[in-house]
PDB file of N, CA and C in Angstrom:
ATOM      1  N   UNK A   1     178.933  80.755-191.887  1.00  0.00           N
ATOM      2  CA  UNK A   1     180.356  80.975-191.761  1.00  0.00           C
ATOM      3  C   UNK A   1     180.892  80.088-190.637  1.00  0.00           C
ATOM      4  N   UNK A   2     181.945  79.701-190.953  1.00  0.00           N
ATOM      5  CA  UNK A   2     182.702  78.511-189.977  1.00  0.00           C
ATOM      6  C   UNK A   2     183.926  79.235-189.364  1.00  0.00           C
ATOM      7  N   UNK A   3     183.593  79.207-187.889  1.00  0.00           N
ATOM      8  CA  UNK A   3     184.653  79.902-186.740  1.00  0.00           C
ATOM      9  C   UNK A   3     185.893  78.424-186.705  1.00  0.00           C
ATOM     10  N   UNK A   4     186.872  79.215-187.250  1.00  0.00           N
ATOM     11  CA  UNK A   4     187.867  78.286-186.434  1.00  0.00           C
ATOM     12  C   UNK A   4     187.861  76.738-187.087  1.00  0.00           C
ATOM     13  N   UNK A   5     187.045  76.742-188.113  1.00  0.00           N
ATOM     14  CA  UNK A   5     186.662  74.589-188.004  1.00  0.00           C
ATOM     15  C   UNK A   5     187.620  74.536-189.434  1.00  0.00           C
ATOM     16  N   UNK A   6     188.850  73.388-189.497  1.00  0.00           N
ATOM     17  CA  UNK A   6     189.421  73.126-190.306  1.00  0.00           C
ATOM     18  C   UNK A   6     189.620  71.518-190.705  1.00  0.00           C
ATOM     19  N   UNK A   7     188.881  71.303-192.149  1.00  0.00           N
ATOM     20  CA  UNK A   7     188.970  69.902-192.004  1.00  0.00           C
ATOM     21  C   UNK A   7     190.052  69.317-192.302  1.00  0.00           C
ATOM     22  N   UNK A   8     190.005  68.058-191.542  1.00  0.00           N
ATOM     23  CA  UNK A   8     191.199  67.342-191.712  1.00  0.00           C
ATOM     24  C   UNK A   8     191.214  66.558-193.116  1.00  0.00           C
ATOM     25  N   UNK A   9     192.367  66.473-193.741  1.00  0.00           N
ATOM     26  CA  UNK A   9     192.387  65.891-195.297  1.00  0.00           C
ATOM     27  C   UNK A   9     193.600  64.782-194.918  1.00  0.00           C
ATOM     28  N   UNK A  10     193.416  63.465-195.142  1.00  0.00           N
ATOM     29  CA  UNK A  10     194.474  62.430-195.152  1.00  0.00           C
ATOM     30  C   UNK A  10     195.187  63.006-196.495  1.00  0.00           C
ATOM     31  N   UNK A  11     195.110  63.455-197.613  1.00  0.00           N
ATOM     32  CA  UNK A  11     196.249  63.923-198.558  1.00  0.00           C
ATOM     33  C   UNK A  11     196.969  64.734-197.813  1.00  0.00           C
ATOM     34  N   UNK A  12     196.661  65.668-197.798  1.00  0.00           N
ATOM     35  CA  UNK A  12     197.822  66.547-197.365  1.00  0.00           C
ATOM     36  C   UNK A  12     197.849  67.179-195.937  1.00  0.00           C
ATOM     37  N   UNK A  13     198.683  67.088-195.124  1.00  0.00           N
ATOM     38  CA  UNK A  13     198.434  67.728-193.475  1.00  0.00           C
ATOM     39  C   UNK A  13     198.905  69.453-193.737  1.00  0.00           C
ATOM     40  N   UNK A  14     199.979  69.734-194.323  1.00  0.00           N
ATOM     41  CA  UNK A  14     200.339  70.816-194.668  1.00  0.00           C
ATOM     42  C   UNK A  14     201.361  70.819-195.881  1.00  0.00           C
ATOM     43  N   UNK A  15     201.912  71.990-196.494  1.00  0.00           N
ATOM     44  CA  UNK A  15     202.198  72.075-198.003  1.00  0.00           C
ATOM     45  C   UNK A  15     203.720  71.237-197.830  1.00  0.00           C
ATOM     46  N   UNK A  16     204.089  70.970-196.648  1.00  0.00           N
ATOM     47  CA  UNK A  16     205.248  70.007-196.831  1.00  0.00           C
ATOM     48  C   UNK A  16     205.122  68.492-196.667  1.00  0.00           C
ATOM     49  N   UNK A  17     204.047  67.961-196.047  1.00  0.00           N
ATOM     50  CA  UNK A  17     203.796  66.849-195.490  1.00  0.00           C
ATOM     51  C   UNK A  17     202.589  66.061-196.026  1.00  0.00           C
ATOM     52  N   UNK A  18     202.679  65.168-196.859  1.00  0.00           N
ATOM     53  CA  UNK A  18     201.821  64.458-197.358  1.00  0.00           C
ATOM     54  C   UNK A  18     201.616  62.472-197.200  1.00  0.00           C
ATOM     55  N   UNK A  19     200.665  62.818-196.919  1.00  0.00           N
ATOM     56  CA  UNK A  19     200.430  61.064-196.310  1.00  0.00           C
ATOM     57  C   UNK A  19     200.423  60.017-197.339  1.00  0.00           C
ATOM     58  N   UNK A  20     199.690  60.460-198.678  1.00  0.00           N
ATOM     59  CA  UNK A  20     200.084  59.542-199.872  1.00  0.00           C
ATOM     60  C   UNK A  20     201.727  59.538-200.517  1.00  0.00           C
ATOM     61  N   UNK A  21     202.057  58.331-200.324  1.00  0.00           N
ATOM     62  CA  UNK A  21     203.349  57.562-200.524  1.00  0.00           C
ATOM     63  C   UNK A  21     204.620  57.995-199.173  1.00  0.00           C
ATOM     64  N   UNK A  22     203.994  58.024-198.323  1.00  0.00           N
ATOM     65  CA  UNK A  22     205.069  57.619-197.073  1.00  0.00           C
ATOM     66  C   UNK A  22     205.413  56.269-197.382  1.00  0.00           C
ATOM     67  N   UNK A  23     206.991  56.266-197.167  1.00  0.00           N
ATOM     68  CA  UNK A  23     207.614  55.218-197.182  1.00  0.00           C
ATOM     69  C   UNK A  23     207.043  54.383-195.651  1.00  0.00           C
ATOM     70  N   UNK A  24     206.191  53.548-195.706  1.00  0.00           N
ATOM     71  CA  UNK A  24     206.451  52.920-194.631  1.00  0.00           C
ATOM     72  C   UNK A  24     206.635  51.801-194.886  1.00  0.00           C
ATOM     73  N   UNK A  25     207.768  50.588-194.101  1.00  0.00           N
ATOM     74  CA  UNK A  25     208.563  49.480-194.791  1.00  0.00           C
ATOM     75  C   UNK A  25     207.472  48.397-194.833  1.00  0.00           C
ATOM     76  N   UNK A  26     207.407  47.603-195.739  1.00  0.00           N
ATOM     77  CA  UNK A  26     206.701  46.577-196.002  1.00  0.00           C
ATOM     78  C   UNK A  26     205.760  46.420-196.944  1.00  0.00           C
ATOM     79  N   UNK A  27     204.887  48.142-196.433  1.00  0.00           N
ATOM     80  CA  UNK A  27     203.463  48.012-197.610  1.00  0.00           C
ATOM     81  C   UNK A  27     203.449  48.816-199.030  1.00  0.00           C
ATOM     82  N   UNK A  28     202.649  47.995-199.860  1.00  0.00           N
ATOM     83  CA  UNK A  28     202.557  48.330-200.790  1.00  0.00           C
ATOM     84  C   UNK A  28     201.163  48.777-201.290  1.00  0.00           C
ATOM     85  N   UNK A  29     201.188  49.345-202.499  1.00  0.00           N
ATOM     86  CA  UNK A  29     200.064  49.726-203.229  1.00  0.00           C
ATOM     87  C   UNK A  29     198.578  48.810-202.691  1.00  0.00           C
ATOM     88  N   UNK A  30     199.016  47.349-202.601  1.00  0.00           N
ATOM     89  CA  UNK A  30     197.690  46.185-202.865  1.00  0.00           C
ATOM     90  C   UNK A  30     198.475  45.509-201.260  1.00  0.00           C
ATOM     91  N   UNK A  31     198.935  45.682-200.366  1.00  0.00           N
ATOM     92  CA  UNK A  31     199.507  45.146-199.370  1.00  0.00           C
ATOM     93  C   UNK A  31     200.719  45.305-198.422  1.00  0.00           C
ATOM     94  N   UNK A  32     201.078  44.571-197.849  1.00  0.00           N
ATOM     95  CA  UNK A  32     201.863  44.067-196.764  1.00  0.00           C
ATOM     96  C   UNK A  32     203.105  42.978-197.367  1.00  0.00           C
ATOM     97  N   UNK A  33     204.358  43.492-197.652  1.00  0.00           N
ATOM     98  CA  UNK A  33     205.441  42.434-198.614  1.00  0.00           C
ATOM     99  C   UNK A  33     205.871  42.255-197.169  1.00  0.00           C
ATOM    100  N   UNK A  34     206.315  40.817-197.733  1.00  0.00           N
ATOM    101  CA  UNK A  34     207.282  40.107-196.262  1.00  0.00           C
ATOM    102  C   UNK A  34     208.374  39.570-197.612  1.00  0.00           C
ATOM    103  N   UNK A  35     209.570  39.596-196.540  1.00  0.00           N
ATOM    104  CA  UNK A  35     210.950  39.442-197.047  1.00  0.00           C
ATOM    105  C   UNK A  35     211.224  38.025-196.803  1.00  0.00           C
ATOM    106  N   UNK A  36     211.188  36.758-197.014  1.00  0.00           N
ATOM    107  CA  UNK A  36     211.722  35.133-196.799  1.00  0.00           C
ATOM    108  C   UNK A  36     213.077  35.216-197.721  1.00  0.00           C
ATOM    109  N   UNK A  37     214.022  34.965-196.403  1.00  0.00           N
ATOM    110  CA  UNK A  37     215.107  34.685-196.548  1.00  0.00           C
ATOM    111  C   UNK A  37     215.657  33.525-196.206  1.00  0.00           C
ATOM    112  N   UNK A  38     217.047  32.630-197.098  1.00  0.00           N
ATOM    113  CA  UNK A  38     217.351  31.301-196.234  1.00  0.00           C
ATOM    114  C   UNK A  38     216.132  30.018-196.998  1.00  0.00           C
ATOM    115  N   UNK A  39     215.800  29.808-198.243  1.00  0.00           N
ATOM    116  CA  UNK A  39     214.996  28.942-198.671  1.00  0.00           C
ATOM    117  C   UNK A  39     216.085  28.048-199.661  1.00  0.00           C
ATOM    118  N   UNK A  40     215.501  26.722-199.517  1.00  0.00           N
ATOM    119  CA  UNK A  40     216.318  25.790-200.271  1.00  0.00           C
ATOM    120  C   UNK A  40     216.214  26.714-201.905  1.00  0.00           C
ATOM    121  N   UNK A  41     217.321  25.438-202.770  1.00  0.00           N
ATOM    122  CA  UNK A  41     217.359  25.939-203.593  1.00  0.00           C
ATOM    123  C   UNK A  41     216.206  25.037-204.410  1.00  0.00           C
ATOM    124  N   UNK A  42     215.668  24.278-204.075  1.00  0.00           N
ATOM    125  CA  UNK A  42     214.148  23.545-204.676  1.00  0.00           C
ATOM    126  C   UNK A  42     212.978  24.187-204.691  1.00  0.00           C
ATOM    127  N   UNK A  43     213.170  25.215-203.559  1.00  0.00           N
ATOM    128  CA  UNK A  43     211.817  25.914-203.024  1.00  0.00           C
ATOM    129  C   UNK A  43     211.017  26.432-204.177  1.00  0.00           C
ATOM    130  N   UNK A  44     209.534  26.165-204.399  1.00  0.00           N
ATOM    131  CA  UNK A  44     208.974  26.904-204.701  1.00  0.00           C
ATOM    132  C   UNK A  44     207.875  27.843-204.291  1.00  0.00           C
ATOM    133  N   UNK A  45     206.958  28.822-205.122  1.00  0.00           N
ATOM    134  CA  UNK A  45     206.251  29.060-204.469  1.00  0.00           C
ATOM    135  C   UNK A  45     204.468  28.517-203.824  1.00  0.00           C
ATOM    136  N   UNK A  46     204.916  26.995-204.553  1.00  0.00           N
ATOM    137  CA  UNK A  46     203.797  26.328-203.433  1.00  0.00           C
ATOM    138  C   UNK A  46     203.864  26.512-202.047  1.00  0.00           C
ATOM    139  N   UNK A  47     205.294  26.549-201.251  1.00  0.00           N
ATOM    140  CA  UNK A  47     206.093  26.478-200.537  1.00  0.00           C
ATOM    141  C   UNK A  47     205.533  27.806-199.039  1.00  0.00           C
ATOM    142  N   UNK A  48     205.536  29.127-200.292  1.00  0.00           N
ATOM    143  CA  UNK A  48     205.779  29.917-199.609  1.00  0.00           C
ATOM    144  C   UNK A  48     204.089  29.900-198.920  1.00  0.00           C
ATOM    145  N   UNK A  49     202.645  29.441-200.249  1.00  0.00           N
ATOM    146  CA  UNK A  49     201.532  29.534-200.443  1.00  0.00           C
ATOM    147  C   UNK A  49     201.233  29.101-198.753  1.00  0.00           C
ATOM    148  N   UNK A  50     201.808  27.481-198.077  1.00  0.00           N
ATOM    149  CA  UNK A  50     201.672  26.956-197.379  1.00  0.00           C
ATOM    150  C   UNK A  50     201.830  27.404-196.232  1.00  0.00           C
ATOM    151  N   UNK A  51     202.961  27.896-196.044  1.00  0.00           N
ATOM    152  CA  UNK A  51     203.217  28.588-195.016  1.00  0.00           C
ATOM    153  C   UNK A  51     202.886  29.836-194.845  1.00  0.00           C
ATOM    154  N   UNK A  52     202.261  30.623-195.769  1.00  0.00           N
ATOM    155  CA  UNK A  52     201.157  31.886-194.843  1.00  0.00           C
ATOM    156  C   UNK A  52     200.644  31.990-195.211  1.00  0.00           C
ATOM    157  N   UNK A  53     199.770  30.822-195.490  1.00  0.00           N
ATOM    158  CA  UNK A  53     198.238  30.426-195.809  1.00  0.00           C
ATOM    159  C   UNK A  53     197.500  30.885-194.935  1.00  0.00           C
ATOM    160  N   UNK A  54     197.775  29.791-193.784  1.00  0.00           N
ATOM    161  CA  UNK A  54     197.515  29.741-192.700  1.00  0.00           C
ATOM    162  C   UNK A  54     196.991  31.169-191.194  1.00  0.00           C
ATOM    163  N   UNK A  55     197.662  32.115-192.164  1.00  0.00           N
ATOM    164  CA  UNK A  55     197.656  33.207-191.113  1.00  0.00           C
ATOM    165  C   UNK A  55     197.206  34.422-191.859  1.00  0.00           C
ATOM    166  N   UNK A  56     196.613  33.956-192.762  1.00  0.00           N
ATOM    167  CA  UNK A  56     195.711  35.060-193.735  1.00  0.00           C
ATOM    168  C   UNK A  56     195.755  34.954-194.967  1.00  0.00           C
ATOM    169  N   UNK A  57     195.329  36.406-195.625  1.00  0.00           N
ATOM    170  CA  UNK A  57     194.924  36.277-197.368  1.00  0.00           C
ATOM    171  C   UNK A  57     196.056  36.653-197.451  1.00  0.00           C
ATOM    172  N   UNK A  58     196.518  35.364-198.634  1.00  0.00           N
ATOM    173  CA  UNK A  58     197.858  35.929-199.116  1.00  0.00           C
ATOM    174  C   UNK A  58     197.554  36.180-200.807  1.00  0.00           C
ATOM    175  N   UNK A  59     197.709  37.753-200.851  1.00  0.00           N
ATOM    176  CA  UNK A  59     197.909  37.981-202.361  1.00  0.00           C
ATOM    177  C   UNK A  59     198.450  37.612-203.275  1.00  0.00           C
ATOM    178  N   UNK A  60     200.188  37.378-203.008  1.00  0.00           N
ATOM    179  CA  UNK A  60     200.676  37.084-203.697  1.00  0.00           C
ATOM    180  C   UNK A  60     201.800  36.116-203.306  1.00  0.00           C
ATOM    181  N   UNK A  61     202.843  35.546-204.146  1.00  0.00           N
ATOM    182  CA  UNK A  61     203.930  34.883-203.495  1.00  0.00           C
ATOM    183  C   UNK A  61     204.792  35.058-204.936  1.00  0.00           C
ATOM    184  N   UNK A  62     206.326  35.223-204.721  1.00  0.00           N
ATOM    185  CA  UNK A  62     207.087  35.307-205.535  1.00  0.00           C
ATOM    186  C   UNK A  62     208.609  34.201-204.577  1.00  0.00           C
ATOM    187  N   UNK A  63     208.847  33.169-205.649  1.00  0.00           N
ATOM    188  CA  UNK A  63     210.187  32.890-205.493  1.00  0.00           C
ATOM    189  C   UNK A  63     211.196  33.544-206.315  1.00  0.00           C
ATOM    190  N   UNK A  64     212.414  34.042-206.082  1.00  0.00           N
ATOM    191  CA  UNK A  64     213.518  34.482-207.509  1.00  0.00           C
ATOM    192  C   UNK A  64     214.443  33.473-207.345  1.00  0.00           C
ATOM    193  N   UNK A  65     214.545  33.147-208.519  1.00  0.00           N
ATOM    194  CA  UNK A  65     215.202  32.204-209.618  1.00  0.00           C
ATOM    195  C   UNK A  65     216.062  32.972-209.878  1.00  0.00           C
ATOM    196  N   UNK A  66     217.309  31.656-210.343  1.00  0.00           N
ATOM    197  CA  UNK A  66     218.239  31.940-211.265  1.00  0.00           C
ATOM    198  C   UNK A  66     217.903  32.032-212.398  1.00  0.00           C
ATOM    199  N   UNK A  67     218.359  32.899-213.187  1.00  0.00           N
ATOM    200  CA  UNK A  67     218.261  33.249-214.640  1.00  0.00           C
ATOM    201  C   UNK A  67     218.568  31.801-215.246  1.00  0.00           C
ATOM    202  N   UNK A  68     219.988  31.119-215.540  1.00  0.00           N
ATOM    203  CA  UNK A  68     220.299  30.142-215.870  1.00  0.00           C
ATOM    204  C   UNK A  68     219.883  28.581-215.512  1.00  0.00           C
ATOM    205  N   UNK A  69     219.919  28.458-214.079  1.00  0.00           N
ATOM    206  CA  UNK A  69     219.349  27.286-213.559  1.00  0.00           C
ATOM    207  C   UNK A  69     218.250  27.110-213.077  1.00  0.00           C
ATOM    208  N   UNK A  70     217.164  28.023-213.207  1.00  0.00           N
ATOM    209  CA  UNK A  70     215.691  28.187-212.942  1.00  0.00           C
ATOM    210  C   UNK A  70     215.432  27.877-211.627  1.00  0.00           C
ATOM    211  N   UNK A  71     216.495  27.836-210.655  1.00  0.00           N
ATOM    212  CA  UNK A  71     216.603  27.265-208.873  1.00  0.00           C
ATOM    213  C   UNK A  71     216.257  28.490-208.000  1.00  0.00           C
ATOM    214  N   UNK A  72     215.978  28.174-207.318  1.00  0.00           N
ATOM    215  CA  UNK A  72     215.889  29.391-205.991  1.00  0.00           C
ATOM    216  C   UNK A  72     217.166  30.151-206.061  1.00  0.00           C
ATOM    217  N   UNK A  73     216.954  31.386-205.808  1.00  0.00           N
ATOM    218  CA  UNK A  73     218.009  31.926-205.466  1.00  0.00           C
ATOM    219  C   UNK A  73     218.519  32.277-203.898  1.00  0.00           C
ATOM    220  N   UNK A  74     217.204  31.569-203.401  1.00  0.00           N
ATOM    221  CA  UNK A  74     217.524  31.355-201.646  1.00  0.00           C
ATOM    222  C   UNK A  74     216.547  32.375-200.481  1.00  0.00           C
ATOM    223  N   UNK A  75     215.566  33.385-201.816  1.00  0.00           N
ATOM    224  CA  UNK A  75     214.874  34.260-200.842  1.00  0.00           C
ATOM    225  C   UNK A  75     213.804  34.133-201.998  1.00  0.00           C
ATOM    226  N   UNK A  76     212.179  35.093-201.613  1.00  0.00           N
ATOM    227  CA  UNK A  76     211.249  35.525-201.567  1.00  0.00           C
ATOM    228  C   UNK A  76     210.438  36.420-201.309  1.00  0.00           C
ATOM    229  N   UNK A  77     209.543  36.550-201.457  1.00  0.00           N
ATOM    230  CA  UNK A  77     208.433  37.774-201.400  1.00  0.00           C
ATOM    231  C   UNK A  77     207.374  37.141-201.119  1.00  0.00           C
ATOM    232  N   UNK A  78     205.948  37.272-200.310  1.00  0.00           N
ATOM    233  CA  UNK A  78     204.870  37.239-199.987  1.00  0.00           C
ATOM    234  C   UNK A  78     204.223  38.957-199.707  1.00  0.00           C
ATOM    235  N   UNK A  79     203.019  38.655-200.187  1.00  0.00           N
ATOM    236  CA  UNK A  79     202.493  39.641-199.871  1.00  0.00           C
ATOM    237  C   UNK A  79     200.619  39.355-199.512  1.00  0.00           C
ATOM    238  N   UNK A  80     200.916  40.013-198.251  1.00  0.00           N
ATOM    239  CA  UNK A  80     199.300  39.885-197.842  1.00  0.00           C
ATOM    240  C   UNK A  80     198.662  41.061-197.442  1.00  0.00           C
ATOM    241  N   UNK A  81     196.924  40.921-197.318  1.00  0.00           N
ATOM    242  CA  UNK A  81     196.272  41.625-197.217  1.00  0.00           C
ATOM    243  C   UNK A  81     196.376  42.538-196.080  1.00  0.00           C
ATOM    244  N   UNK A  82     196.384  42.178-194.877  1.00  0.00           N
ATOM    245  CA  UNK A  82     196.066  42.390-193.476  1.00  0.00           C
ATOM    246  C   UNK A  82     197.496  42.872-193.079  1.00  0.00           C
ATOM    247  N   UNK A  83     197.796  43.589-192.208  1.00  0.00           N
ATOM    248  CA  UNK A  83     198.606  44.075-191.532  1.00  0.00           C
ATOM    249  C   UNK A  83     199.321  43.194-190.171  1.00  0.00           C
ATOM    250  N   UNK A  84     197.634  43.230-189.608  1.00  0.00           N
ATOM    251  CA  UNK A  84     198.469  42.167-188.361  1.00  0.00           C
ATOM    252  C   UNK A  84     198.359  40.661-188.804  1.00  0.00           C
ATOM    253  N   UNK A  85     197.756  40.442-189.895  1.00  0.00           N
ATOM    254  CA  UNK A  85     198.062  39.129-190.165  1.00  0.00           C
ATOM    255  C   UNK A  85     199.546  39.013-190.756  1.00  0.00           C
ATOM    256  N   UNK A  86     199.561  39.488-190.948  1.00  0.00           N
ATOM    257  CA  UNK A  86     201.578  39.789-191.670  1.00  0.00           C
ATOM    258  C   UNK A  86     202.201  39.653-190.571  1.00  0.00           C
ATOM    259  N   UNK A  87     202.089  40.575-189.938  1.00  0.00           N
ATOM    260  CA  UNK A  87     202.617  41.154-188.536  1.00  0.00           C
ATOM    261  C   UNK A  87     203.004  39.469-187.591  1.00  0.00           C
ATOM    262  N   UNK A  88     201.655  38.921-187.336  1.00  0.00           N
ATOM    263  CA  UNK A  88     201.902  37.633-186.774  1.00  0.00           C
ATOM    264  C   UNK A  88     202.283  36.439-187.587  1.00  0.00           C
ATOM    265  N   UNK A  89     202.268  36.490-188.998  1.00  0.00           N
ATOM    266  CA  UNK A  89     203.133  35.461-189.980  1.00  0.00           C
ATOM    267  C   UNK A  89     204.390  35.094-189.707  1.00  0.00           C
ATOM    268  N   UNK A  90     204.868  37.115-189.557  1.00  0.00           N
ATOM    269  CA  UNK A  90     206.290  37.198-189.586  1.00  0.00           C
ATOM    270  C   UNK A  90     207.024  36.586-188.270  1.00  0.00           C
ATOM    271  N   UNK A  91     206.129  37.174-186.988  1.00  0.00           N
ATOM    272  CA  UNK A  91     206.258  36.712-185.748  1.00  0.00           C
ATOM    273  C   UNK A  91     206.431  35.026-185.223  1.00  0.00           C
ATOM    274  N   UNK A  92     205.390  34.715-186.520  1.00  0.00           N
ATOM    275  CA  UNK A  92     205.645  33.277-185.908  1.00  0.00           C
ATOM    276  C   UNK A  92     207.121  32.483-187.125  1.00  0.00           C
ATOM    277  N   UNK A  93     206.640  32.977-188.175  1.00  0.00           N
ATOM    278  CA  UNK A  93     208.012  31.824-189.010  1.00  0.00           C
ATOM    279  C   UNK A  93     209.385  32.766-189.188  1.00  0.00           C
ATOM    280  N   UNK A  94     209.513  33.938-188.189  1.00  0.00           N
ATOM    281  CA  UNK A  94     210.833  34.444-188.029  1.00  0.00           C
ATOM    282  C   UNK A  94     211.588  33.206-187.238  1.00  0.00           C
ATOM    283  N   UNK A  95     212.724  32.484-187.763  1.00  0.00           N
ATOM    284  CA  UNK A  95     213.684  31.524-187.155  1.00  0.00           C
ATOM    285  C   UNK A  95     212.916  30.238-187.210  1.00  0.00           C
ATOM    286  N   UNK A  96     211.752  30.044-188.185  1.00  0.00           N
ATOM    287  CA  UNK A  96     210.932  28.493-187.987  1.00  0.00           C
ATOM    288  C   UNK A  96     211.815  27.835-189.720  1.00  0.00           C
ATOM    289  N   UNK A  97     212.353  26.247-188.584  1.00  0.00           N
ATOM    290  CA  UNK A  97     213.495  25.782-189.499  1.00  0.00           C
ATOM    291  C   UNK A  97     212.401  25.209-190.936  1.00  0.00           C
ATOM    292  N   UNK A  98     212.520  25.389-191.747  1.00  0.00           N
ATOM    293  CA  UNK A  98     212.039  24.520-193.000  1.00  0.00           C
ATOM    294  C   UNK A  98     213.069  23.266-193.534  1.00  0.00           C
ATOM    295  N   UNK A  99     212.623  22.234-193.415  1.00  0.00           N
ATOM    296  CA  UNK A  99     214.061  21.129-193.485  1.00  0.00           C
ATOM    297  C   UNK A  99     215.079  21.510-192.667  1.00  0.00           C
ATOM    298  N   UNK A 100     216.494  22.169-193.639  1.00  0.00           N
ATOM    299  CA  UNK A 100     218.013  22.067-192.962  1.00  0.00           C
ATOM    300  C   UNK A 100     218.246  23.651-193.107  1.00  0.00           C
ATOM    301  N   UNK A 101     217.327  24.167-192.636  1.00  0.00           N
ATOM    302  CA  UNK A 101     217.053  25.735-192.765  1.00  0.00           C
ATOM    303  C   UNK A 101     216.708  26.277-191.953  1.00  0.00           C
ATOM    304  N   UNK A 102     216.810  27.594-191.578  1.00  0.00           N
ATOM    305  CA  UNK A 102     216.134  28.172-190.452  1.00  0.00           C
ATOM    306  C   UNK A 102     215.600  30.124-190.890  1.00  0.00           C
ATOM    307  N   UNK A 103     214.294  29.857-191.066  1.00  0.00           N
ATOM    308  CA  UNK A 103     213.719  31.210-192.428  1.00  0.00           C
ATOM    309  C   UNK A 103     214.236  32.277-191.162  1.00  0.00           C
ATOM    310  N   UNK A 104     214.616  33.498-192.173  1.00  0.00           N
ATOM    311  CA  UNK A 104     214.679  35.274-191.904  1.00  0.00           C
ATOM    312  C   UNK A 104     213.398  35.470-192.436  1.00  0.00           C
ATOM    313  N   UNK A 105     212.457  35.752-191.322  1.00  0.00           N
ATOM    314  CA  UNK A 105     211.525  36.702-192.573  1.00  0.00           C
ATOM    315  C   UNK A 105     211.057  37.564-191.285  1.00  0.00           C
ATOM    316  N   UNK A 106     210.868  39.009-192.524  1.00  0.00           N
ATOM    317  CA  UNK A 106     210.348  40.228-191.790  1.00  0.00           C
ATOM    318  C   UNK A 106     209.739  41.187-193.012  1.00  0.00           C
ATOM    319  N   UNK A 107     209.471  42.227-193.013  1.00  0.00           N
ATOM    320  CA  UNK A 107     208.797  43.259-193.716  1.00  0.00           C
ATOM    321  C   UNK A 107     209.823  43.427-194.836  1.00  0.00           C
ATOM    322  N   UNK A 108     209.543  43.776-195.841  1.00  0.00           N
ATOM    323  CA  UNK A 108     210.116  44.159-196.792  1.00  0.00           C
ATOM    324  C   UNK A 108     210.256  45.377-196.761  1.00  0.00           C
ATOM    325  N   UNK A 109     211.882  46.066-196.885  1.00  0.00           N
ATOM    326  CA  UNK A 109     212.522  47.695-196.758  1.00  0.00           C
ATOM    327  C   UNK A 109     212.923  48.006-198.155  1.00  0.00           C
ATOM    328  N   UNK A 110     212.989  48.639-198.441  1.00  0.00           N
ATOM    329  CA  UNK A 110     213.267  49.547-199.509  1.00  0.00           C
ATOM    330  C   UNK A 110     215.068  49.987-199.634  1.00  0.00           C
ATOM    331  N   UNK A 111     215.715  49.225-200.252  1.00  0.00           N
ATOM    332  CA  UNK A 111     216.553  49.051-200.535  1.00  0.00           C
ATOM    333  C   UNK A 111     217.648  50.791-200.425  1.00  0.00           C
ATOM    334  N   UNK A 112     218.559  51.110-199.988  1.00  0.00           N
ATOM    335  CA  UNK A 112     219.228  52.638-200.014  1.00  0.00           C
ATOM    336  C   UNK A 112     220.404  52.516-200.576  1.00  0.00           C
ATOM    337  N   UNK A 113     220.934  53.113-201.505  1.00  0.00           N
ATOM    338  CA  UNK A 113     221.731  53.033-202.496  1.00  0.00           C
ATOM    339  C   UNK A 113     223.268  53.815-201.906  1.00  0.00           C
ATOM    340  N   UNK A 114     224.388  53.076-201.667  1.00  0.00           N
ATOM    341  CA  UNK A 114     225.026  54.026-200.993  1.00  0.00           C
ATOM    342  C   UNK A 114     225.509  55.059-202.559  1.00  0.00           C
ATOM    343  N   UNK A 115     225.894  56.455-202.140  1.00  0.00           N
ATOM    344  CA  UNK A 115     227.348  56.876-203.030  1.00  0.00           C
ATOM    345  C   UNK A 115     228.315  56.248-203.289  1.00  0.00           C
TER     346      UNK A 115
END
């Protein structure tokens, strides 16, 4: 018989509070999304490959296109493995100019819908 000993479960802490699917901004299912904002309209995602290559495993990379003109639509998605490799991606190419540009990038938030 066990005095007092209660194990700890990462699912659930108590019947209101559960650790699987906390919103926390950036990560996903398979990673860490970073938000690139401010990209030409040529950009692709060789582009994005290059620039956070360098600072870890990058899973994935998404440019969005125009529907009609198949061009940048001026932002992106990356997504990597590592946390603080994200963490210091973001740190370093937050405000690093690309050509006649100067990138936004930070964690990816979850969009809130007003009324």
């Amino acid at each position: 018989m066990a005095y007092g000993v209660k194990r700890f479960s990462p699912i659930t802490i108590d019947s209101m509070t559960s650790l699987v699917g906390m919103n926390i901004p950036g990560h996903t299912g398979t990673g860490w999304c970073i938000f690139v904002y401010n990209l030409s309209p040529d950009s692709d995602e060789s582009v994005l490959w290059q620039l956070f290559g360098p600072f870890g495993a990058v899973n994935n990379v998404k440019v969005i296109r125009d529907f009609n003109t198949n061009k940048c639509k001026g932002f992106g998605f990356v997504t990597m493995t590592n946390y603080d490799e994200a963490a210091m991606a973001i740190a370093s190419l937050n405000g690093y100019r690309l050509g006649d540009r100067v990138l936004q990038v930070s964690f990816k938030t979850n969009k809130t819908h007003k009324s």
